[in-house]
Protein backbone atom coordinates (compact mmCIF):
# COMPACT_ATOMS: atom_id res chain seq x y z
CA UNK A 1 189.05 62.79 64.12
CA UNK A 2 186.81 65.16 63.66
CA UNK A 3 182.44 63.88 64.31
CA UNK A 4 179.85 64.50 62.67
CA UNK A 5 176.71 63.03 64.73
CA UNK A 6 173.23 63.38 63.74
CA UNK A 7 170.04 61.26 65.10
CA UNK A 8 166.77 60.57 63.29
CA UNK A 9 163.91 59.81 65.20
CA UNK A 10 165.86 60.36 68.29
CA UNK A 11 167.72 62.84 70.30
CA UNK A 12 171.46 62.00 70.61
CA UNK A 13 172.05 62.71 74.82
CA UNK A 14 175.42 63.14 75.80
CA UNK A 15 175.38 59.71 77.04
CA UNK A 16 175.19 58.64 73.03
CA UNK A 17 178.20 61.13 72.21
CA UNK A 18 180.06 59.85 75.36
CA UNK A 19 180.13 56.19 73.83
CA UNK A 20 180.47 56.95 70.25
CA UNK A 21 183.82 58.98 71.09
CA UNK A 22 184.74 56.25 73.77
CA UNK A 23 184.60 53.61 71.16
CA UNK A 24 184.70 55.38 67.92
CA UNK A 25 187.83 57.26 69.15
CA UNK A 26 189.41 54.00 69.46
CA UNK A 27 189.60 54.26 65.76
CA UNK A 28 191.61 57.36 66.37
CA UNK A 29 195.29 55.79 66.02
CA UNK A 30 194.55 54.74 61.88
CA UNK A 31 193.40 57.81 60.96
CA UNK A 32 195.02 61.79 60.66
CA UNK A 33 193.35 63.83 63.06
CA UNK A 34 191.73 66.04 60.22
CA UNK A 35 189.77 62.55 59.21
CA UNK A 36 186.04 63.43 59.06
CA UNK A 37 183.54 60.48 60.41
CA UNK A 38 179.91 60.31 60.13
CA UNK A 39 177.80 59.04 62.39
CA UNK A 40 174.01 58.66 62.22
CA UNK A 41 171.94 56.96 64.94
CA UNK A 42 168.36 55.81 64.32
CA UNK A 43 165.47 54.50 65.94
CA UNK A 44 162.72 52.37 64.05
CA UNK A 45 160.18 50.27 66.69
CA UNK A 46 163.07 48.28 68.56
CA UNK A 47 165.78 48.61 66.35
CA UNK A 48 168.42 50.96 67.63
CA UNK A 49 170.23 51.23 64.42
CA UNK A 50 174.14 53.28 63.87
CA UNK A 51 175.40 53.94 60.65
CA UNK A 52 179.37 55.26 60.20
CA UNK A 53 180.97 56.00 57.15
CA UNK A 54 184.49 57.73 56.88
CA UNK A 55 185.58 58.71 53.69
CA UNK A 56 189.05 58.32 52.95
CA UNK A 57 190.97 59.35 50.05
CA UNK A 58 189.57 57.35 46.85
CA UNK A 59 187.34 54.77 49.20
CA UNK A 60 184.62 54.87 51.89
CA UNK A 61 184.73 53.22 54.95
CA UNK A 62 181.49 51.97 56.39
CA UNK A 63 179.30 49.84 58.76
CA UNK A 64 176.11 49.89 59.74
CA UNK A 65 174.86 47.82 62.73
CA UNK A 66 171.17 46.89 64.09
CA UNK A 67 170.51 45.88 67.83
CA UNK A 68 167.70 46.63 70.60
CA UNK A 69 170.51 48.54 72.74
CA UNK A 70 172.10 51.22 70.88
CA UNK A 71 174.94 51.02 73.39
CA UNK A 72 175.61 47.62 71.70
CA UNK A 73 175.49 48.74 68.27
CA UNK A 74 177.87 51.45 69.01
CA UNK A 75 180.55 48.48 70.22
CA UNK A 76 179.25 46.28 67.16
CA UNK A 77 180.24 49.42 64.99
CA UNK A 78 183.38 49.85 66.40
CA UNK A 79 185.04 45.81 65.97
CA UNK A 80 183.46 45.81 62.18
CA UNK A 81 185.00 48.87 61.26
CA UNK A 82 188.41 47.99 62.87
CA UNK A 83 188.30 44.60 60.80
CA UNK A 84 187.28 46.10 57.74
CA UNK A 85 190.81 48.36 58.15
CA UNK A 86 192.59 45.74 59.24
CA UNK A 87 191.68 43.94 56.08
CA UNK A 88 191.88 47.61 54.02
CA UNK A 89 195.19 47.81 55.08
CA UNK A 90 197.02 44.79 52.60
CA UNK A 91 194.31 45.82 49.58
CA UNK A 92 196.45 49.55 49.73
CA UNK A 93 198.33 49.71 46.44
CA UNK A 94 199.11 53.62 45.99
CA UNK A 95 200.39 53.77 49.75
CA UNK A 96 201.53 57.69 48.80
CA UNK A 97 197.55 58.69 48.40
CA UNK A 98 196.58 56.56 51.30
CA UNK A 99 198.85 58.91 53.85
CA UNK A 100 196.29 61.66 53.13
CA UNK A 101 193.95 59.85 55.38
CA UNK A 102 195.94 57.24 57.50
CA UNK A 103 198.64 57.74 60.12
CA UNK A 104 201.94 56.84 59.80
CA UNK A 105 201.79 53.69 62.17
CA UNK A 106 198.77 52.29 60.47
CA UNK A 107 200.76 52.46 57.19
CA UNK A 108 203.62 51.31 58.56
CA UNK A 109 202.35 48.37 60.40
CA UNK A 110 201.69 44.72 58.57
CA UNK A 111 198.06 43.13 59.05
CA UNK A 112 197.47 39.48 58.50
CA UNK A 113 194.76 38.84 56.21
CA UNK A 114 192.48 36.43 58.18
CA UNK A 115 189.91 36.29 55.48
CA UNK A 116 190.90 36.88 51.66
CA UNK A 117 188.19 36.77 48.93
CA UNK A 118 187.53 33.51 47.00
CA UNK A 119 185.59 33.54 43.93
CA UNK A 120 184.47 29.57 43.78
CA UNK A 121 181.94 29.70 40.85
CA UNK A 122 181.26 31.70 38.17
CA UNK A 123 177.95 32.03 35.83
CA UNK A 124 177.15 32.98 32.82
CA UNK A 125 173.92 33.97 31.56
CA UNK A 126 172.00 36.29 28.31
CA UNK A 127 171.73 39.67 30.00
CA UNK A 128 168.20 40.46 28.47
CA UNK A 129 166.80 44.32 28.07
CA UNK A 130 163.73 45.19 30.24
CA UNK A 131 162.73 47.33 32.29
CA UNK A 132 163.44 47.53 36.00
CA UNK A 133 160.06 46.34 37.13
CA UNK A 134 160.02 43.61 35.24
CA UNK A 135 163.88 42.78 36.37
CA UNK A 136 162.00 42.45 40.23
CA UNK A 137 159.31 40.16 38.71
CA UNK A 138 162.31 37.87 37.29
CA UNK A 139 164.35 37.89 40.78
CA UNK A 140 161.41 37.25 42.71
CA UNK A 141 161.06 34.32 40.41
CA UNK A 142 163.94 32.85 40.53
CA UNK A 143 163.94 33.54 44.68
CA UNK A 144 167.31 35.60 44.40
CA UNK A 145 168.10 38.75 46.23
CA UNK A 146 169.46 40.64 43.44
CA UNK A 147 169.35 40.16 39.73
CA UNK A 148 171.49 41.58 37.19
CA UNK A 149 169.82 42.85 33.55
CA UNK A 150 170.01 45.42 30.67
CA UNK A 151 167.88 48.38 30.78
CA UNK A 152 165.62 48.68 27.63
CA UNK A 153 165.33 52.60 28.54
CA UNK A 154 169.17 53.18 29.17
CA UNK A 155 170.69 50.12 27.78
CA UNK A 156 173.02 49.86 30.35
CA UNK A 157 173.88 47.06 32.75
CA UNK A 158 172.06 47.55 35.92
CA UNK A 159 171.32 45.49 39.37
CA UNK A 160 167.75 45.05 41.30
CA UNK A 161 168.25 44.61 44.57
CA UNK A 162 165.80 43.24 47.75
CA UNK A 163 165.88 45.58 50.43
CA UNK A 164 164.08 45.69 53.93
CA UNK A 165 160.43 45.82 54.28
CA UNK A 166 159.47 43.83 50.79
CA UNK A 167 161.18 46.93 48.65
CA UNK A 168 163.79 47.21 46.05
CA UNK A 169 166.70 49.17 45.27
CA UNK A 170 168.34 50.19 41.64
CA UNK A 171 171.61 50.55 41.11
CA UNK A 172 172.64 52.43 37.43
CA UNK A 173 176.68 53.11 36.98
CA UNK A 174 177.57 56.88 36.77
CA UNK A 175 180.11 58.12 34.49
């Protein structure tokens, strides 16, 4: 696997690198060795904070983990991430793409699913047109953490979302 480190608000020692391909690397036996992972460490107050994503053919891969050691958010990192391909591994349908980015063993080899996805309730509700402001007024209101509305401007279905430090995220589909 090929790294791609960077470090905001810190400098990444060798000591960081050392760990991150100690446990990262562990990774190394699902992927092809021209598999390109990106790693970003942060520092915010007391939050040592890694992100990795590793794009694989038609998906992303990704975790990011938040502790006061980064030494134990690299190792948090790590067990997520081999879950999450664990799990990736029985969701494959087109297993001919998925060779691009996988080795042969991790194709070959069956996963159990420990945790499928259960959908036990569904709603229904009048998706009305305003604006995006006024979609964080309504979730605040109703005390969720993401609300779901038509855009008067666009008229397309788009989410509000809570995000870390009392702000908000938009998310608009691309086409």
């Amino acid at each position: 696997m090929r790294y791609v480190i960077t470090g905001r608000n810190l400098d990444v020692t060798e000591g960081l690198k050392s760990a991150i391909y100690d446990k990262i690397g562990k990774l190394e036996r699902y992927f092809n060795p021209d598999t390109e992972v990106h790693v970003t460490l942060s520092v915010e107050k007391d939050r040592q904070k890694i992100e990795v994503t590793i794009p694989v053919k038609g998906n992303i891969i990704r975790s990011e983990q938040v502790s006061s050691d980064m030494y134990v958010s690299i190792d948090l990192v790590e067990e997520i991430i081999e879950r999450q391909l664990k799990k990736y591994k029985n969701k494959i349908i087109d297993k001919s793409q998925a060779r691009d980015s996988f080795t042969v063993e991790y194709m070959d080899n069956d996963y159990e699913e420990d945790d499928s996805v259960k959908i036990i309730r569904t709603k229904k509700f009048a998706v009305k047109p305003m604006d995006p402001e006024e979609a964080c007024i309504q979730m605040e209101l109703l005390g969720h953490n993401f609300y779901v509305f038509s855009n008067a401007e666009t008229g397309e279905v788009n989410v509000v979302y809570k995000r870390k430090g009392n702000t908000y995220g938009l998310i608009e589909p691309e086409f």
